[in-house]
N, C-alpha and C. Protein backbone atom coordinates (compact mmCIF):
# COMPACT_ATOMS: atom_id res chain seq x y z
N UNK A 1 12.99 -19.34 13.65
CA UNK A 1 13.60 -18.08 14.03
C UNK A 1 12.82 -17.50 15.19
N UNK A 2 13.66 -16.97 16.38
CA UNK A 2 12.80 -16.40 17.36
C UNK A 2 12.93 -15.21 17.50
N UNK A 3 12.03 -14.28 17.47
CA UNK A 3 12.08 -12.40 17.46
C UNK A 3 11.35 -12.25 18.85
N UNK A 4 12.52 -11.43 19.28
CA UNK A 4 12.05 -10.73 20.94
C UNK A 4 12.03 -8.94 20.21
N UNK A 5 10.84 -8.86 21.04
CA UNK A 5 11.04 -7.04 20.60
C UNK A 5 11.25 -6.34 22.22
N UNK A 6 11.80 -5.14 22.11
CA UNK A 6 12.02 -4.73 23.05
C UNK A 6 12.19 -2.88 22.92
N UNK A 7 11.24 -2.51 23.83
CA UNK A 7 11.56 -0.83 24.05
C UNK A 7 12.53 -0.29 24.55
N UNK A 8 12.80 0.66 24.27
CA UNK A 8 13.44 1.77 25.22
C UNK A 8 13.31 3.30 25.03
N UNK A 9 14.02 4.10 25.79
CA UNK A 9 13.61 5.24 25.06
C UNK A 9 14.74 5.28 24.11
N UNK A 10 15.77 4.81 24.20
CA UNK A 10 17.08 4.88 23.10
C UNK A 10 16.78 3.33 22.70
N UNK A 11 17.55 3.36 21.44
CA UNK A 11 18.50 2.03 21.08
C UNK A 11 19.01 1.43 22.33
N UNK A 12 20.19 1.87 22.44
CA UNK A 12 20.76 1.58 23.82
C UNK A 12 19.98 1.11 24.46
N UNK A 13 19.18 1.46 24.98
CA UNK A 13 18.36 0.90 26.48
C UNK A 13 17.55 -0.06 25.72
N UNK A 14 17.05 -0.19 24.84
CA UNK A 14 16.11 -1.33 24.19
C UNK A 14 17.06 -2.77 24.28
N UNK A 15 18.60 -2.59 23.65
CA UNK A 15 19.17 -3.51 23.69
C UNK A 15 19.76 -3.59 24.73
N UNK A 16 19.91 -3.24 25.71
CA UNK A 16 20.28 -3.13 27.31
C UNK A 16 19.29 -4.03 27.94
N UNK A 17 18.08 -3.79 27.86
CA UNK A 17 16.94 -4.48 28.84
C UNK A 17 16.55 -6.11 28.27
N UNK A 18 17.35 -6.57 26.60
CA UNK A 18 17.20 -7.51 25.98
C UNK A 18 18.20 -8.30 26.74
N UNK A 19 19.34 -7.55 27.10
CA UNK A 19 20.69 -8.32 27.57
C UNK A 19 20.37 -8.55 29.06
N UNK A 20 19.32 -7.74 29.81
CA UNK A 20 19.42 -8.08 30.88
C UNK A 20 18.33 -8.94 30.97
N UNK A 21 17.62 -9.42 30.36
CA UNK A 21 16.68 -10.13 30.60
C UNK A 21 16.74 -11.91 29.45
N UNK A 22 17.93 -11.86 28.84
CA UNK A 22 18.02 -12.85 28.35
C UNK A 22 18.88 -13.75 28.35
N UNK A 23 20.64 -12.65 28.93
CA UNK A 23 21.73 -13.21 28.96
C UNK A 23 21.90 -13.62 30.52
N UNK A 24 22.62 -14.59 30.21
CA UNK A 24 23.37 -15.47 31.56
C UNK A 24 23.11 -16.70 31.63
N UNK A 25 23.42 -17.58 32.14
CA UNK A 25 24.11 -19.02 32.24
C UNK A 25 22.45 -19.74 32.36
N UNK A 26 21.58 -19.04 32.99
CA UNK A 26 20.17 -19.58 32.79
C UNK A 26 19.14 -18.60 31.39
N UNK A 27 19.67 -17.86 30.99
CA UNK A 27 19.04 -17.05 30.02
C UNK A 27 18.63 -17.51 28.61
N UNK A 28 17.96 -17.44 27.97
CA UNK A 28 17.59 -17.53 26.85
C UNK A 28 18.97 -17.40 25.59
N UNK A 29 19.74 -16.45 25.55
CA UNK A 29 20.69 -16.26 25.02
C UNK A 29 21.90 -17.48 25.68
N UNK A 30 22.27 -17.77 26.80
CA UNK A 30 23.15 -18.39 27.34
C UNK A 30 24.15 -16.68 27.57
N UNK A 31 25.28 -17.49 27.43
CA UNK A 31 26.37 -16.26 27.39
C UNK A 31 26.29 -15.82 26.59
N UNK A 32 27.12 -14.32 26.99
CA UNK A 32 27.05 -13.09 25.76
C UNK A 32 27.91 -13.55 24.45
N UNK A 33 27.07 -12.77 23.84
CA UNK A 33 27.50 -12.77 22.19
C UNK A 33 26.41 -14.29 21.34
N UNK A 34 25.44 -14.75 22.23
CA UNK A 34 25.30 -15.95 21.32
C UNK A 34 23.63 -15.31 20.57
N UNK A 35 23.68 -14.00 20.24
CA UNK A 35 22.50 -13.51 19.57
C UNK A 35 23.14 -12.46 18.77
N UNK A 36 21.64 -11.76 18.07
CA UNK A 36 22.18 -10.85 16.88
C UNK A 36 21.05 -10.14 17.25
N UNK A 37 21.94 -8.44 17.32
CA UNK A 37 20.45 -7.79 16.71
C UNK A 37 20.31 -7.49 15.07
N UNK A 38 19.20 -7.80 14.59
CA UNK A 38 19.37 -7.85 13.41
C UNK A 38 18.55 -6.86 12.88
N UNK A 39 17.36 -5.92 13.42
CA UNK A 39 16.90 -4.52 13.23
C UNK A 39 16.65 -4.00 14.39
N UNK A 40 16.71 -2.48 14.29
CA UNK A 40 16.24 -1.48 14.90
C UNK A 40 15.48 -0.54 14.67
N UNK A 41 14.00 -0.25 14.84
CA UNK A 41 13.73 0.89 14.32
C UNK A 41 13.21 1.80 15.41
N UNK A 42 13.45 2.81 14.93
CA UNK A 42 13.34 4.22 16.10
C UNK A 42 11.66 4.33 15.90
N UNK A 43 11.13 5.01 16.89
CA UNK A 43 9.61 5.36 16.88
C UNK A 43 9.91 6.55 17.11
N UNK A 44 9.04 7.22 16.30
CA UNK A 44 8.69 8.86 16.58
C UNK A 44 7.96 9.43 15.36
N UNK A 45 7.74 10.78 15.40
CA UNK A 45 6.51 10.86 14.31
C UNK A 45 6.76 10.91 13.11
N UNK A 46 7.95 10.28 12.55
CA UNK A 46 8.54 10.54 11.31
C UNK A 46 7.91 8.47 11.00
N UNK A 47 8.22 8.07 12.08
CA UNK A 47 8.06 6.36 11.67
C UNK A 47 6.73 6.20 11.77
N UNK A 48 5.41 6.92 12.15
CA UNK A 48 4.30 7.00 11.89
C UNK A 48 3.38 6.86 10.43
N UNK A 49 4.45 8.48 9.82
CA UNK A 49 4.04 8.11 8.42
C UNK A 49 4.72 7.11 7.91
N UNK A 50 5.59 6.75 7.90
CA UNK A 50 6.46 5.10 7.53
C UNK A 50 5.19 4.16 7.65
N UNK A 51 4.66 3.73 9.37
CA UNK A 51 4.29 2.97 9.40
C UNK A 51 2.80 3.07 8.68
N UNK A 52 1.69 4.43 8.24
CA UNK A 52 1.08 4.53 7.24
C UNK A 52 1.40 4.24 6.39
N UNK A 53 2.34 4.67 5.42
CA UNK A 53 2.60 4.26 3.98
C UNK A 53 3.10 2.80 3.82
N UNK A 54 3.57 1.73 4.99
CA UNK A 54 3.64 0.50 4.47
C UNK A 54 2.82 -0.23 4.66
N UNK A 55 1.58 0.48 5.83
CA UNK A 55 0.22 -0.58 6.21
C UNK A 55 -0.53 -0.03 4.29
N UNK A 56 -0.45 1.40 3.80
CA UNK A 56 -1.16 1.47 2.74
C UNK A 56 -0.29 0.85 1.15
N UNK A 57 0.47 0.29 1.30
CA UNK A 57 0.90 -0.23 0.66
C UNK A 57 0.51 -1.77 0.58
N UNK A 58 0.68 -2.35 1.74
CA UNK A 58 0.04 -3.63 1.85
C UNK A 58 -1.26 -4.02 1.62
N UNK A 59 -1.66 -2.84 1.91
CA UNK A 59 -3.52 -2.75 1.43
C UNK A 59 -3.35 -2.98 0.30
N UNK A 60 -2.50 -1.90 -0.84
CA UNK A 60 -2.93 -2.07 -2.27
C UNK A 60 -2.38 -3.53 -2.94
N UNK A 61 -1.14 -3.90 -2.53
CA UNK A 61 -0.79 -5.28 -2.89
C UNK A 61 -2.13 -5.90 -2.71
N UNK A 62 -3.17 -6.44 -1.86
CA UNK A 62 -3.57 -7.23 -1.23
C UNK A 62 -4.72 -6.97 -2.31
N UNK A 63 -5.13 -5.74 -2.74
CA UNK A 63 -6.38 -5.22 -3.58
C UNK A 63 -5.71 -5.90 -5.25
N UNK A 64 -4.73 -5.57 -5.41
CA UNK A 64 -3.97 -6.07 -6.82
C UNK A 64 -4.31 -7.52 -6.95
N UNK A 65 -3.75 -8.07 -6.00
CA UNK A 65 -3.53 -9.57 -5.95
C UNK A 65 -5.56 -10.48 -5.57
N UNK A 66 -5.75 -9.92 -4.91
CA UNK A 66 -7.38 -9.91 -5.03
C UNK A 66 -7.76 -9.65 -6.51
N UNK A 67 -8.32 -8.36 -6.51
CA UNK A 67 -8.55 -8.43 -7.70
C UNK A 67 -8.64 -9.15 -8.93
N UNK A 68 -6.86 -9.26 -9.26
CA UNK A 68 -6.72 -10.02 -10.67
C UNK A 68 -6.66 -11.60 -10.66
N UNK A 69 -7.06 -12.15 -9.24
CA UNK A 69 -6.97 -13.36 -9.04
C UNK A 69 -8.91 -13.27 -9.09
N UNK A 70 -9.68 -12.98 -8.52
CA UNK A 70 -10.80 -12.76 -9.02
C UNK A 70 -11.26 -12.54 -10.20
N UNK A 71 -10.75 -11.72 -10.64
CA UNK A 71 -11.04 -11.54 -12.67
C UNK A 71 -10.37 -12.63 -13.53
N UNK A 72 -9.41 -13.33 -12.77
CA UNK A 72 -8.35 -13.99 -14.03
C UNK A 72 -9.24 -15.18 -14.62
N UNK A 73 -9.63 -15.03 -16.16
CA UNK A 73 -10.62 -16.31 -17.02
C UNK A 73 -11.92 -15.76 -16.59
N UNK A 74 -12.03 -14.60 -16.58
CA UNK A 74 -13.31 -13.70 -16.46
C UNK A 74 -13.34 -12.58 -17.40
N UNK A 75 -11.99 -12.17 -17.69
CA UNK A 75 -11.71 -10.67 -18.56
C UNK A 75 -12.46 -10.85 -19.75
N UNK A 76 -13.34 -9.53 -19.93
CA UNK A 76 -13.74 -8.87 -21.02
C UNK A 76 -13.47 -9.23 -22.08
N UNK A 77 -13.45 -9.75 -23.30
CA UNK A 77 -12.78 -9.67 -24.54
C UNK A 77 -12.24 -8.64 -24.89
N UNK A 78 -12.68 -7.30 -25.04
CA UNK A 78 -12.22 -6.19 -25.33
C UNK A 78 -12.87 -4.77 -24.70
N UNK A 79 -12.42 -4.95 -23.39
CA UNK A 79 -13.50 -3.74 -22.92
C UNK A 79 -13.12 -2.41 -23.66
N UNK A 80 -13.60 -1.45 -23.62
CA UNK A 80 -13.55 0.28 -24.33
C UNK A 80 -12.28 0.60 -23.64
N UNK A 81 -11.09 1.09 -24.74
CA UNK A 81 -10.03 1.02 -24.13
C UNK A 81 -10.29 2.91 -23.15
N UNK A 82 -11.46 3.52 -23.58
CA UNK A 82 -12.02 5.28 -23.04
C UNK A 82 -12.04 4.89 -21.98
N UNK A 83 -12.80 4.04 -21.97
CA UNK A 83 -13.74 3.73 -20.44
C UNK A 83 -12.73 2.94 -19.21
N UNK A 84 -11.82 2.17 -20.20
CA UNK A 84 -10.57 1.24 -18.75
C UNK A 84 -9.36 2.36 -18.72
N UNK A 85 -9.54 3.16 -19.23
CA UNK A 85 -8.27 4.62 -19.03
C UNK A 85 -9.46 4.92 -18.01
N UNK A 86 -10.52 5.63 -18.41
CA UNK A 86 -11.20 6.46 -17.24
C UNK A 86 -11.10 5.84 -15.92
N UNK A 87 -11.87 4.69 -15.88
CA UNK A 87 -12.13 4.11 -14.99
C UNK A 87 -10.54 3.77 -13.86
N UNK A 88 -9.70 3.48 -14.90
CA UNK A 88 -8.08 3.34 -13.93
C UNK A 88 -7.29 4.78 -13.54
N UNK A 89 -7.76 5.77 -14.10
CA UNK A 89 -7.70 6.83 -13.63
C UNK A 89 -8.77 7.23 -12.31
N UNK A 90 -10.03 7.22 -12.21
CA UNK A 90 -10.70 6.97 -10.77
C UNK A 90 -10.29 6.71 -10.04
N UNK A 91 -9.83 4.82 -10.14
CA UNK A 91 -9.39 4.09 -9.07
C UNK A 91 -8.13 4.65 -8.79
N UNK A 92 -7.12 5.10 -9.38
CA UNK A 92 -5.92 5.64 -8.72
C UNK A 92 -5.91 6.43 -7.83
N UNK A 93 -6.88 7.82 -8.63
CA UNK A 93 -6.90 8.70 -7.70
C UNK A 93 -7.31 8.69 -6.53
N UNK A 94 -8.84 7.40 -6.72
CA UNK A 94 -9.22 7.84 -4.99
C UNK A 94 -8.42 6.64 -3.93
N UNK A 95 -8.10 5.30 -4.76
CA UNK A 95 -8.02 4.02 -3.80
C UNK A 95 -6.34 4.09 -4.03
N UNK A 96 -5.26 4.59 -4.67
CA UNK A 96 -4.10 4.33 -4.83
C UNK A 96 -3.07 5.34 -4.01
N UNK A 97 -3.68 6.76 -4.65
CA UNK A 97 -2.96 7.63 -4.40
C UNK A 97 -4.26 8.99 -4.34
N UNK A 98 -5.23 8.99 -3.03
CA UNK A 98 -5.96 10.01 -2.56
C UNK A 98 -5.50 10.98 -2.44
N UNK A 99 -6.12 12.47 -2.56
CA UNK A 99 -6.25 13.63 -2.69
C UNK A 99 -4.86 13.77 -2.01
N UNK A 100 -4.13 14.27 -1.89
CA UNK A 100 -2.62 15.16 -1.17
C UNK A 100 -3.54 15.96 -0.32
N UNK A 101 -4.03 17.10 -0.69
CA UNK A 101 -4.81 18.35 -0.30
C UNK A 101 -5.29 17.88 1.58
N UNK A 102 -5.78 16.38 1.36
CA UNK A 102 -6.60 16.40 2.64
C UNK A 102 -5.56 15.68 4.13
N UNK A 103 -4.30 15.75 3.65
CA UNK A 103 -3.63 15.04 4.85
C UNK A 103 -3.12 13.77 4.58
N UNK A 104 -3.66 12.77 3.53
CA UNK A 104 -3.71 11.75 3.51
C UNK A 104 -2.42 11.58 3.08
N UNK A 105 -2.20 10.34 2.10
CA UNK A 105 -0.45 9.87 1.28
C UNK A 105 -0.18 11.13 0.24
N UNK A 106 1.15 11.47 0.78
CA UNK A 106 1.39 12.53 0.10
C UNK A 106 2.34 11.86 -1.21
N UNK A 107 2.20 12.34 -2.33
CA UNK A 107 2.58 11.07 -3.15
C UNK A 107 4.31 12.23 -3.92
N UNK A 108 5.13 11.31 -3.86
CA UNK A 108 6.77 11.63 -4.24
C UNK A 108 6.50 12.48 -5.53
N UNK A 109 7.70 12.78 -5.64
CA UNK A 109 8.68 14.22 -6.93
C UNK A 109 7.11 13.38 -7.78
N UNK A 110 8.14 12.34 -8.59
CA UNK A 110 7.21 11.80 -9.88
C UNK A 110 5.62 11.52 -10.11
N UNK A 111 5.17 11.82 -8.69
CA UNK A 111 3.32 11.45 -8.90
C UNK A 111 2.94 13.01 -8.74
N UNK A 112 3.91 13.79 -8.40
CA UNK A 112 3.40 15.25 -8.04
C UNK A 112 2.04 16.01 -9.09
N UNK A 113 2.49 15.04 -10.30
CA UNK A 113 2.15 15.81 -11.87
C UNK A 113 0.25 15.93 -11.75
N UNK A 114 -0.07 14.94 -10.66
CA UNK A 114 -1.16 13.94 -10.85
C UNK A 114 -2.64 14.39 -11.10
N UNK A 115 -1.96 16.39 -11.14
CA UNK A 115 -3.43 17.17 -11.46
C UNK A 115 -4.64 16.97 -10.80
N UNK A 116 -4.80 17.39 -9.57
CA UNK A 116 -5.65 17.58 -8.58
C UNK A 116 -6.69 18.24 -8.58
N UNK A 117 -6.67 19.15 -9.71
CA UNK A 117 -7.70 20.17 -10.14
C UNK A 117 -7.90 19.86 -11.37
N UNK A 118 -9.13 20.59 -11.75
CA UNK A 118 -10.13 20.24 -12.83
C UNK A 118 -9.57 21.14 -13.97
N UNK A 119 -7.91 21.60 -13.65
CA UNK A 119 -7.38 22.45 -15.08
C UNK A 119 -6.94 21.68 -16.06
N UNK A 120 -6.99 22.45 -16.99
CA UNK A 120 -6.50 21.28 -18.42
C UNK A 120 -4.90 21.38 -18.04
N UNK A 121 -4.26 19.97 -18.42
CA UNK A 121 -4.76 19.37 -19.56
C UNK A 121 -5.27 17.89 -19.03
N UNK A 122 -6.00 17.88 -17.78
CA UNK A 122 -6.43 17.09 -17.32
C UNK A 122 -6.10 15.80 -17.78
N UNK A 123 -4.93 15.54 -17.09
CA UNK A 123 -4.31 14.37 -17.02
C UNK A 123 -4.75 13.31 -16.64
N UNK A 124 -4.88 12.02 -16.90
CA UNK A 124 -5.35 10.90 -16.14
C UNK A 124 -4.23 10.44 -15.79
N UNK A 125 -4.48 9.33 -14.84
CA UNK A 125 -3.69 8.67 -14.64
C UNK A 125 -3.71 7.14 -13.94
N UNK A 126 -2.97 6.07 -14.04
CA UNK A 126 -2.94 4.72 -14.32
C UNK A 126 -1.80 4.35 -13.22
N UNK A 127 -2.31 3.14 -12.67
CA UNK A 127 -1.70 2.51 -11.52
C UNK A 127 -1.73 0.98 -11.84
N UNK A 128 -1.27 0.02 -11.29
CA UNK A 128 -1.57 -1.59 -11.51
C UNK A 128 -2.62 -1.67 -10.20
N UNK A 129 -3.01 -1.42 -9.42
CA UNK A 129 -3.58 -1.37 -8.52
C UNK A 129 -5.26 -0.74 -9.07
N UNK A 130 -5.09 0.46 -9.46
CA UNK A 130 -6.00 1.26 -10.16
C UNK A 130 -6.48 0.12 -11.59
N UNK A 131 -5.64 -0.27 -12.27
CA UNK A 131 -5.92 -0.60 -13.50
C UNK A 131 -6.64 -2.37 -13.04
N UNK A 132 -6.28 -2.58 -12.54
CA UNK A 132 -6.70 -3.97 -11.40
C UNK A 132 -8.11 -3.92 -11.50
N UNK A 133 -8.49 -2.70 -10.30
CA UNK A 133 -9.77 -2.35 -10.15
C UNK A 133 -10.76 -2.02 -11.05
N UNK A 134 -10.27 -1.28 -12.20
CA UNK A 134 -10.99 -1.22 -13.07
C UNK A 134 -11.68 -2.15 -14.28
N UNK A 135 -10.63 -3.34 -14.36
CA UNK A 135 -11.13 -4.35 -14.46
C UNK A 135 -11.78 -5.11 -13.81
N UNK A 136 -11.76 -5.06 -12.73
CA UNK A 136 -12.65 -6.34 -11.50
C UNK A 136 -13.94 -5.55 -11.80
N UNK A 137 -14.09 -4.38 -11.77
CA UNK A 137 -15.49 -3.74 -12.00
C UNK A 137 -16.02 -3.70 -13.24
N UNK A 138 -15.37 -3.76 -14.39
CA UNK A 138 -16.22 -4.17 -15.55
C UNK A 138 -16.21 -5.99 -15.54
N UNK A 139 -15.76 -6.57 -15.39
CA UNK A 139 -16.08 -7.68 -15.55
C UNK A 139 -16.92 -8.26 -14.08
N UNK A 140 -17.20 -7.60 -13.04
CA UNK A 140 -18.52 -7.60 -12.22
C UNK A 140 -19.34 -7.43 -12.79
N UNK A 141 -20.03 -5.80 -13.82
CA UNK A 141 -20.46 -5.60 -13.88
C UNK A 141 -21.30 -6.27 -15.22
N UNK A 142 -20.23 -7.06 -16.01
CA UNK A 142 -20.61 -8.02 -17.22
C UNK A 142 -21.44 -9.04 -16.68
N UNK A 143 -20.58 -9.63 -15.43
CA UNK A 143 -20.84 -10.90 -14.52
C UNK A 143 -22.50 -10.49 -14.20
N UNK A 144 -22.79 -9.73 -14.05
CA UNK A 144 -24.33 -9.35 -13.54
C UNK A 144 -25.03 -8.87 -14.53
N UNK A 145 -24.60 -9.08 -15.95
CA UNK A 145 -25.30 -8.49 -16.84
C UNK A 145 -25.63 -6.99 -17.17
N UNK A 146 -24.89 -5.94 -16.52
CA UNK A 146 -25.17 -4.76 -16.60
C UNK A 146 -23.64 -4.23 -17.44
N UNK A 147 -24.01 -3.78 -18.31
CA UNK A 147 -23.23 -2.77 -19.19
C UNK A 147 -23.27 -1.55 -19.12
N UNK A 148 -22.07 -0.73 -19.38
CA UNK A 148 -21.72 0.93 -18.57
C UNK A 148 -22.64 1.58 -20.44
N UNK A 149 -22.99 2.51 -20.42
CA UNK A 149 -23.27 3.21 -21.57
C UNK A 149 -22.98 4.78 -21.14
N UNK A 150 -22.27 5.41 -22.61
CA UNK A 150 -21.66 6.63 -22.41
C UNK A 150 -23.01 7.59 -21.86
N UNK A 151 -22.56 8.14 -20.55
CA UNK A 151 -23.50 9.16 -20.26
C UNK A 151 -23.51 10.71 -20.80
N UNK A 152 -24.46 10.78 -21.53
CA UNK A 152 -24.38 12.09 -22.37
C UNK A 152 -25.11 13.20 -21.19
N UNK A 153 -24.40 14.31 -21.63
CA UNK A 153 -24.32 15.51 -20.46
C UNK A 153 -25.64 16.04 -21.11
């Protein structure tokens, strides 16, 4: 498959400057009609955050798939089910779905709940990404011989 990209300030002119630079009897296309456009996407500051939220999306796939391919025939027998809630609650908040407050991924209707503040009823909360991580880190931390013990206040 061959992908030509091409600017413009419109649609129009993007696929205008494709036709003039590909079609005709010596062109890449040959004669008209022997191509497809098959996407378009507009740039402007709305496709910015787009293009954030799918580069941070690909990150977390890439952390998931890491991860549990690293831990897999390594897992814990039974880690503290306290401690892999806590711990997958951490990782969500800071590596999945970071603070809203500071600019960063502002997270949809259904993650809104995700309690940002230290009010009760202090919700945790759990991701596959988050819950990933929290395993790769206890079973690191087995792997090296170091065990978490409840820290008393």
């Amino acid at each position: 498959m061959l992908t030509n990209y091409a600017y413009g300030r419109s649609v129009e002119e993007a696929v205008a400057r494709v036709r003039a630079a590909l079609e005709g009897p010596d062109g890449l296309y040959g004669d008209r009609g022997m191509y497809r456009v098959v996407e378009v996407v507009e740039e402007g500051p709305r496709s910015q955050v787009r293009q954030q939220e799918d580069a941070r999306r690909r990150y977390l796939t890439t952390i998931l798939e890491n991860a549990t391919t690293t831990v897999r025939g390594r897992e814990l027998d039974s880690p503290d089910a306290d401690l892999l809630s806590l711990l997958e609650d951490f990782f969500t908040r800071v590596v999945v779905f970071p603070d809203p407050h500071t600019g960063g991924v502002q997270p949809r209707p259904h993650q809104a709940t995700f309690g940002w503040t230290s009010e009760p009823p202090g919700i945790q909360h759990a991701s596959d990404p988050g819950r990933a991580l929290a395993l790769f880190l206890l079973a690191y931390l087995d792997h090296h011989g170091l065990g978490i013990e409840e820290v008393n206040r």
